[in-house]
Structure formats: C-alpha cells, structure tokens
C-alpha atoms as a PDB file:
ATOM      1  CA  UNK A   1     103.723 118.439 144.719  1.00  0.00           C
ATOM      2  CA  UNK A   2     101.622 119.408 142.066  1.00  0.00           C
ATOM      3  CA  UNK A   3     100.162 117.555 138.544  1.00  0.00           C
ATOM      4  CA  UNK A   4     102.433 115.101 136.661  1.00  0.00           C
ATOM      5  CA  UNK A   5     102.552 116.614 132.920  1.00  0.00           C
ATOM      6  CA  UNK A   6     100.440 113.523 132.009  1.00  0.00           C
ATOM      7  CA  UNK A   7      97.277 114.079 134.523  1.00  0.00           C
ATOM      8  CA  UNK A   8      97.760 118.014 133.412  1.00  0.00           C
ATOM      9  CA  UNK A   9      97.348 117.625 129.848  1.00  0.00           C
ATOM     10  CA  UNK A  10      94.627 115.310 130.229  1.00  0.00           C
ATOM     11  CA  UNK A  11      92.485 117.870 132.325  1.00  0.00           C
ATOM     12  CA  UNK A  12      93.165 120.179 129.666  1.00  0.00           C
ATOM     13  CA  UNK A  13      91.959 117.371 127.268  1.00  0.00           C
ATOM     14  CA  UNK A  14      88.925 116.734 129.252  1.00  0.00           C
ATOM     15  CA  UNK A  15      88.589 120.639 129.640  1.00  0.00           C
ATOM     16  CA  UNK A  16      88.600 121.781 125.560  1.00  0.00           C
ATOM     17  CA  UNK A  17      86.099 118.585 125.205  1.00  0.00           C
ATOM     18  CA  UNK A  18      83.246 120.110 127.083  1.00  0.00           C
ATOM     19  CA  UNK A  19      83.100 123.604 124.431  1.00  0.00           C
ATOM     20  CA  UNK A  20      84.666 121.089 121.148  1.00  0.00           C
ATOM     21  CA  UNK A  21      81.979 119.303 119.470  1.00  0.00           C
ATOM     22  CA  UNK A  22      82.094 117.632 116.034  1.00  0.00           C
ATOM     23  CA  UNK A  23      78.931 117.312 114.319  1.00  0.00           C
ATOM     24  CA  UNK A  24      78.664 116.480 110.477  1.00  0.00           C
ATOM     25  CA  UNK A  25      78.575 119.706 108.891  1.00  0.00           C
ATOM     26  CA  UNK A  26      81.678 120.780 111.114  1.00  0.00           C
ATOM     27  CA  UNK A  27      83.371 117.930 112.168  1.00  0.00           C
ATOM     28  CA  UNK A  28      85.925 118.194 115.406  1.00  0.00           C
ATOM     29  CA  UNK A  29      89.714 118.211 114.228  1.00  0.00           C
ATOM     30  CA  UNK A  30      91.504 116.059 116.746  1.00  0.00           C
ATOM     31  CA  UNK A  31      95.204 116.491 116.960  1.00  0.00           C
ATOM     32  CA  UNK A  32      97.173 113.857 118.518  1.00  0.00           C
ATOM     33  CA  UNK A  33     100.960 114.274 119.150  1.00  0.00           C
ATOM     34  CA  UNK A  34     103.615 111.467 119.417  1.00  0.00           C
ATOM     35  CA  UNK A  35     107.177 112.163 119.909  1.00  0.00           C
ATOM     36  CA  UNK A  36     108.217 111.309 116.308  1.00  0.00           C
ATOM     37  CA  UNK A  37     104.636 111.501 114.222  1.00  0.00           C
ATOM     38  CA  UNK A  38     101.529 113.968 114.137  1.00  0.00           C
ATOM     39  CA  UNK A  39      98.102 112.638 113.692  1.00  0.00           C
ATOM     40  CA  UNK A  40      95.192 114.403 112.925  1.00  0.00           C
ATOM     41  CA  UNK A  41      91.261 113.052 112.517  1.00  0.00           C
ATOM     42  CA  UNK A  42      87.981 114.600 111.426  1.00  0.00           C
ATOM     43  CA  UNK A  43      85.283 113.471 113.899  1.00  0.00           C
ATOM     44  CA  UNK A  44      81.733 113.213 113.700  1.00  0.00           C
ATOM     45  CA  UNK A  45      80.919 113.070 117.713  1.00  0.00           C
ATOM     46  CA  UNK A  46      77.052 112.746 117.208  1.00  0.00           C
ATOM     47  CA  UNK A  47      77.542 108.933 115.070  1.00  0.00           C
ATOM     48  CA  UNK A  48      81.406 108.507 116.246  1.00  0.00           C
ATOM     49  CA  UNK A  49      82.581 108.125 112.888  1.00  0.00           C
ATOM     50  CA  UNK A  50      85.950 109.640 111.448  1.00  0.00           C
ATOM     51  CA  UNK A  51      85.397 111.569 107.995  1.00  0.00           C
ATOM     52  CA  UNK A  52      88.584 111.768 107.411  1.00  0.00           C
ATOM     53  CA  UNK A  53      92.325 111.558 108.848  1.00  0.00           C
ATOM     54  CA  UNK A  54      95.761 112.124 108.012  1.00  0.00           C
ATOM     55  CA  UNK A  55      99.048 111.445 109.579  1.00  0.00           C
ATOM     56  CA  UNK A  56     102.912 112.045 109.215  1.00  0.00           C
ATOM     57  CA  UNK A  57     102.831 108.390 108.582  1.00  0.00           C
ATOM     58  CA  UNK A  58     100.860 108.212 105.211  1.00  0.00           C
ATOM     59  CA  UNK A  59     102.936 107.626 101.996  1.00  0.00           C
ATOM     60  CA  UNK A  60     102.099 111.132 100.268  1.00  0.00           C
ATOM     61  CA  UNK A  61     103.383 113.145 103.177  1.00  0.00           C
ATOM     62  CA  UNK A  62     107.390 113.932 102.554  1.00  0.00           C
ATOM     63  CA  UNK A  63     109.165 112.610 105.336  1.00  0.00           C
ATOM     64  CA  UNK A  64     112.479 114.749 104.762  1.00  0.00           C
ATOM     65  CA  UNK A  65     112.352 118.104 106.911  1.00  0.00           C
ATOM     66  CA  UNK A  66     111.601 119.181 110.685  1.00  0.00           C
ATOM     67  CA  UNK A  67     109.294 117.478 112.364  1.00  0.00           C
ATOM     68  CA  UNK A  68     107.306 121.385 111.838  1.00  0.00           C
ATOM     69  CA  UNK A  69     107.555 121.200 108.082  1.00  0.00           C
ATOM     70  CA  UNK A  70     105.525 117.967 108.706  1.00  0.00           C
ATOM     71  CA  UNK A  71     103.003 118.902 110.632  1.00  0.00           C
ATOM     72  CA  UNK A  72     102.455 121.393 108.021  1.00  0.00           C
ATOM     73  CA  UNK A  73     102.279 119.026 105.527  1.00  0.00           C
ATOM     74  CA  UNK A  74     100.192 116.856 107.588  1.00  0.00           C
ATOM     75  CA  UNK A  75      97.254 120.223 108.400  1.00  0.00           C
ATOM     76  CA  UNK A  76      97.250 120.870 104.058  1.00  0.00           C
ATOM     77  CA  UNK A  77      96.741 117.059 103.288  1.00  0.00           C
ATOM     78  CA  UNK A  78      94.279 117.044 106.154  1.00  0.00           C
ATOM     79  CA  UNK A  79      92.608 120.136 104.515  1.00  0.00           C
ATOM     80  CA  UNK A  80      92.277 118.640 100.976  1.00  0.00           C
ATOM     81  CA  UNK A  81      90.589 115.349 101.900  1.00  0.00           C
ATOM     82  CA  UNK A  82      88.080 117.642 103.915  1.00  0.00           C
ATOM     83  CA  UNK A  83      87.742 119.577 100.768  1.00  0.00           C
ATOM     84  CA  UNK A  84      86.984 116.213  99.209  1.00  0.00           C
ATOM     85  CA  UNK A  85      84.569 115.434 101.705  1.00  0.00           C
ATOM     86  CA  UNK A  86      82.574 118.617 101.198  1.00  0.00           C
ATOM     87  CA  UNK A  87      83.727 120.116 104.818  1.00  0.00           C
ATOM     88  CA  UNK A  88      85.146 123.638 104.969  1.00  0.00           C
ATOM     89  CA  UNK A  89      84.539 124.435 108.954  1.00  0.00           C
ATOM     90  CA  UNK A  90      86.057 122.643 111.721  1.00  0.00           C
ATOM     91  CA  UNK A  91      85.970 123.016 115.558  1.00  0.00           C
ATOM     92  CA  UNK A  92      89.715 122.676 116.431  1.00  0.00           C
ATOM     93  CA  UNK A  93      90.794 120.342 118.969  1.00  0.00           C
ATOM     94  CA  UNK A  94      94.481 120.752 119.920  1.00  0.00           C
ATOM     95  CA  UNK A  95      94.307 117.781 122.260  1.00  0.00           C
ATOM     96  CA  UNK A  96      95.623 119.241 125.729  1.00  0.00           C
ATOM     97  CA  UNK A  97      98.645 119.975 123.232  1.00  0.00           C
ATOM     98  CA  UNK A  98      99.751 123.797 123.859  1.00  0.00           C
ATOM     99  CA  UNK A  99      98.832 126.020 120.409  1.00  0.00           C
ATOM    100  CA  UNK A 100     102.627 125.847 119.637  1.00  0.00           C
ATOM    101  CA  UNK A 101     105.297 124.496 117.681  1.00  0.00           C
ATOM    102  CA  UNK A 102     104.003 121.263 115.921  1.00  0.00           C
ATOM    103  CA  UNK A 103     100.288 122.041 116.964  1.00  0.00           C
ATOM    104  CA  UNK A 104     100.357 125.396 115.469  1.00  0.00           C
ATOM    105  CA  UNK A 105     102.476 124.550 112.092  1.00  0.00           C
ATOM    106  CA  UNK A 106      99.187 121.843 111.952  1.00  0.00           C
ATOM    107  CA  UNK A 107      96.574 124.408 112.379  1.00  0.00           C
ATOM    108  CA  UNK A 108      98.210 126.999 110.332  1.00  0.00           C
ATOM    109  CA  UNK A 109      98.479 124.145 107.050  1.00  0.00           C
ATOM    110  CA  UNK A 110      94.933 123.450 107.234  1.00  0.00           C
ATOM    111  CA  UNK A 111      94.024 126.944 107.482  1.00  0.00           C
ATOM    112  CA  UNK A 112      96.437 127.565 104.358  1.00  0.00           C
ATOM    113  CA  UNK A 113      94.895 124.655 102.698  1.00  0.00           C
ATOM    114  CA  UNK A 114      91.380 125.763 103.180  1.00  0.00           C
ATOM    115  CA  UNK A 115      89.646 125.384 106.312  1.00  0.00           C
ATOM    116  CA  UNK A 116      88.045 127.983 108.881  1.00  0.00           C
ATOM    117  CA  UNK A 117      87.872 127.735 112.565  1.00  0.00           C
END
C-alpha cells in the first residue's frame, strides 16, 4: 500500500522547502489551501516574520464567484500589499499543492498584479 495523500503532500512540502527560501529582499510566498478558503503569506525565513498576507477571508476580497475567481483575487491583493511593502520578487511556494486549479489562478493574480518569480 503506498502513501496516504496526507504523508505525500507533506514530502512534497518538506521537498520544495529545501530549494524555497524567503529572505527580505525576496520573501517566500507560502500558499496554503483549505477546502473552502485560500491563504497566502510573505515570509521572511532568515527573522521568521510575515511581511505580508492575504486570504479569501479578508473583507476586501469579493466573496461571490468560484472558488478560482478567488484565488485570483486573493494572488492580486497579495501582489499590491507587496507592492506596498517595496517587494517585487518572490520565491513561490505552492505548499505540496499541485501548480493547478486554485494554486495556479493564485500564482497567475500575483503575477498579473505585479510580482516575478
């Protein structure tokens, strides 16, 4: 019997953590998935601080749409309070997440909102 699809994603977690490093200048965006919400964080690894984060949850984020459309939403607001911050390169850190779906619509909105990685 093989892996349980919890102990798989997190050796893929622990896996994309060795190579994705945050450090001020480019901060690690960490992507963490729920069933109903998207989360994502700007991390600092060298003082452990979060620069910035933004969720599905917060009050300016439109909560009518696909769950997609959201994370969308969720990657541009996550982009302009980076902007705000004075970051414009991240490492990405899909969080043992595969790059698809909800993961990729978060990715794509930062990128759209002004990030590189």
């Amino acid at each position: 019997m093989g892996l349980s699809k919890y102990e798989r994603k997190t050796r893929i977690r622990r896996r994309i953590r060795k190579v994705s490093f945050g450090t001020e200048s480019r901060p690690r965006l960490s992507v963490f998935r729920s069933n109903k919400e998207i989360y994502a964080q700007l991390i600092d690894d060298i003082s452990g601080k979060t620069l910035a984060a933004a969720s599905s949850r917060d009050k300016d984020i439109a909560t009518q749409g696909t769950k997609t459309e959201i994370a969308g939403a969720v990657g541009k607001a996550i982009a302009e309070k980076a902007k705000k911050a004075g970051i414009e390169t991240i490492a990405f850190d899909r969080g043992g997440n595969l790059y698809h779906g909800r993961v990729k619509a978060l990715a794509e909105g930062a990128r759209e909102g002004g990030l590189k990685f």
